[in-house]
N, C-alpha and C. Protein backbone atom coordinates (compact mmCIF):
# COMPACT_ATOMS: atom_id res chain seq x y z
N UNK A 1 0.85 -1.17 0.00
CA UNK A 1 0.00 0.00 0.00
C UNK A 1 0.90 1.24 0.00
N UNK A 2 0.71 2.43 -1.19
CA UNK A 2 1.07 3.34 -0.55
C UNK A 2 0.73 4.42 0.49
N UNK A 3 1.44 5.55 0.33
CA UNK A 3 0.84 6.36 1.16
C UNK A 3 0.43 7.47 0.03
N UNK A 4 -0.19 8.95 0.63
CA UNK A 4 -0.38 9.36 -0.13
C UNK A 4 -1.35 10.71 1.02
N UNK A 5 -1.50 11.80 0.76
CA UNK A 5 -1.89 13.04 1.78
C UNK A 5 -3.19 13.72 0.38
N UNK A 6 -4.11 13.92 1.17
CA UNK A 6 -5.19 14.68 0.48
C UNK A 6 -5.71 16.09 1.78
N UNK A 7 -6.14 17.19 0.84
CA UNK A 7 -6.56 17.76 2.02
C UNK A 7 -7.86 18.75 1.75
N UNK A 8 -8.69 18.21 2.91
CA UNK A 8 -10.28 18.37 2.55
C UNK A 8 -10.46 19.46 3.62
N UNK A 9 -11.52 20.11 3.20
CA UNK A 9 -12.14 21.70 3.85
C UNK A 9 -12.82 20.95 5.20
N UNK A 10 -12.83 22.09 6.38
CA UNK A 10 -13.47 20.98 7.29
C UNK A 10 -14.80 20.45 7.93
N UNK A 11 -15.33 21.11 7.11
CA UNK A 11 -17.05 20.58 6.64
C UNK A 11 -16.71 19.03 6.18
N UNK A 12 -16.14 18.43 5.14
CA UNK A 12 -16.20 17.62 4.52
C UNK A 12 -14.64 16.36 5.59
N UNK A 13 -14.15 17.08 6.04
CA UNK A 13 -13.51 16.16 7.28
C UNK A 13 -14.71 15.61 8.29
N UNK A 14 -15.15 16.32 8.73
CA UNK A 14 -16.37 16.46 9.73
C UNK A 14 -17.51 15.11 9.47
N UNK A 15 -17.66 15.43 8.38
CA UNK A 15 -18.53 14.43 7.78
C UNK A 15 -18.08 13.09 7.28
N UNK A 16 -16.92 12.68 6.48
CA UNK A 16 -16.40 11.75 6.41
C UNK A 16 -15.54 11.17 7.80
N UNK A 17 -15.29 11.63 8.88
CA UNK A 17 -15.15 11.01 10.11
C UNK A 17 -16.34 10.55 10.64
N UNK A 18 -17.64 11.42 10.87
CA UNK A 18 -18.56 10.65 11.22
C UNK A 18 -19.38 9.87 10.66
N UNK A 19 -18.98 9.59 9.37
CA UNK A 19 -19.39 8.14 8.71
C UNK A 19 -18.84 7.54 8.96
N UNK A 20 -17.16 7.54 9.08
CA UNK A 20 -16.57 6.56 8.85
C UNK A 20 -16.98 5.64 10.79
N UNK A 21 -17.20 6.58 11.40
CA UNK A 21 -17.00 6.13 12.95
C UNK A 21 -18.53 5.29 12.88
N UNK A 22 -19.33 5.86 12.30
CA UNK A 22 -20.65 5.04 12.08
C UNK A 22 -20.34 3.34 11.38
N UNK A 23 -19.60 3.55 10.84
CA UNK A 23 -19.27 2.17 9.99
C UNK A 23 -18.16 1.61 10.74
N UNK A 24 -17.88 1.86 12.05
CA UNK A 24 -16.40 1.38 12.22
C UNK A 24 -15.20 1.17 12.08
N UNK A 25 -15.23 2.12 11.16
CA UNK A 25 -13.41 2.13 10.10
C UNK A 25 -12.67 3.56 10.38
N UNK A 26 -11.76 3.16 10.03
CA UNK A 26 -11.09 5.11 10.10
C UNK A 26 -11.60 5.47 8.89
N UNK A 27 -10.81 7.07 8.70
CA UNK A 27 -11.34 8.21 8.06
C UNK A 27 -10.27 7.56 6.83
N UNK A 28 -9.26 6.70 6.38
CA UNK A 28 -8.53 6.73 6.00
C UNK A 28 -8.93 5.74 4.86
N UNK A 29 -10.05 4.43 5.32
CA UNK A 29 -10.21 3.20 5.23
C UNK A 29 -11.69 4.08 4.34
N UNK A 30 -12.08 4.98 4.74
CA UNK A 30 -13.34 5.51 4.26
C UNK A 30 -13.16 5.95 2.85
N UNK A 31 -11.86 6.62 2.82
CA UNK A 31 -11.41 7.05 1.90
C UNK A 31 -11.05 6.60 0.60
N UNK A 32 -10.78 5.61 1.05
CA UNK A 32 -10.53 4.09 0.01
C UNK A 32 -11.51 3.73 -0.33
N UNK A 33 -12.84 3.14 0.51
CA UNK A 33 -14.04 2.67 -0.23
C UNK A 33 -14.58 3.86 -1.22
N UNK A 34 -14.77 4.87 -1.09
CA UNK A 34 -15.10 6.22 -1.72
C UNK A 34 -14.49 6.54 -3.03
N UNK A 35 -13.18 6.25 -2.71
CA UNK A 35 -12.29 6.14 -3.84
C UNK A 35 -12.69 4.93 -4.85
N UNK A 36 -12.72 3.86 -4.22
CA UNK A 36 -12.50 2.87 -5.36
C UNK A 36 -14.05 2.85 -5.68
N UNK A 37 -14.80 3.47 -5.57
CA UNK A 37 -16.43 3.49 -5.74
C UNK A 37 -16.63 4.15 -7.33
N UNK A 38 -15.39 5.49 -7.43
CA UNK A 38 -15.35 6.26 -7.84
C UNK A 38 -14.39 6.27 -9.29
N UNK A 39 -14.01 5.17 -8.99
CA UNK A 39 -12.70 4.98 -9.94
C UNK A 39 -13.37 4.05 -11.15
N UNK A 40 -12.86 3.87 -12.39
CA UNK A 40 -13.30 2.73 -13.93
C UNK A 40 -13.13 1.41 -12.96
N UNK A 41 -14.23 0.46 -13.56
CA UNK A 41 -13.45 -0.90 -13.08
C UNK A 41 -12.52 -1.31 -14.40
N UNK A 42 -12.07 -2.19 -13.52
CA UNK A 42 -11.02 -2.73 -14.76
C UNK A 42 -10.46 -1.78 -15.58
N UNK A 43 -10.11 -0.66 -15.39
CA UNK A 43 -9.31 0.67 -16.11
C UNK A 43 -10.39 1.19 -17.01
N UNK A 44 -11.24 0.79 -17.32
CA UNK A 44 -11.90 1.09 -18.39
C UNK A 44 -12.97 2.20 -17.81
N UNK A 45 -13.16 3.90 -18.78
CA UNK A 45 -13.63 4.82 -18.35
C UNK A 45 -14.93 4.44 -18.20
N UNK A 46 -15.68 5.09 -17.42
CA UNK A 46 -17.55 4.81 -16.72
C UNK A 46 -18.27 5.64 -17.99
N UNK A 47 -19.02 4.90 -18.61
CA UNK A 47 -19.91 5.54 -19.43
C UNK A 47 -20.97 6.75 -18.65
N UNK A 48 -20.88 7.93 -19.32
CA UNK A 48 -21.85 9.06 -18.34
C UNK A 48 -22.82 9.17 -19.18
């Protein structure tokens, strides 16, 4: 895994901590599901 620093306004910290604490995961682990939600599968771009 790498690492890697993002940096969010703190409305949107605020809120992705207290999801993530709702779901039991860190803010970090949240970030990842969100991410890969968000990303092509298999490389291939998302039809819009």
């Amino acid at each position: 895994m790498l690492r890697t620093q993002v940096s969010l306004d703190e409305q949107d910290y605020k809120l992705a901590k207290r999801e993530a604490a709702a779901l039991g995961i860190s803010v970090a682990e949240y970030v990842r599901r969100a991410l890969r939600g968000a990303l092509p599968i298999n490389g291939r771009p998302r039809w819009m």
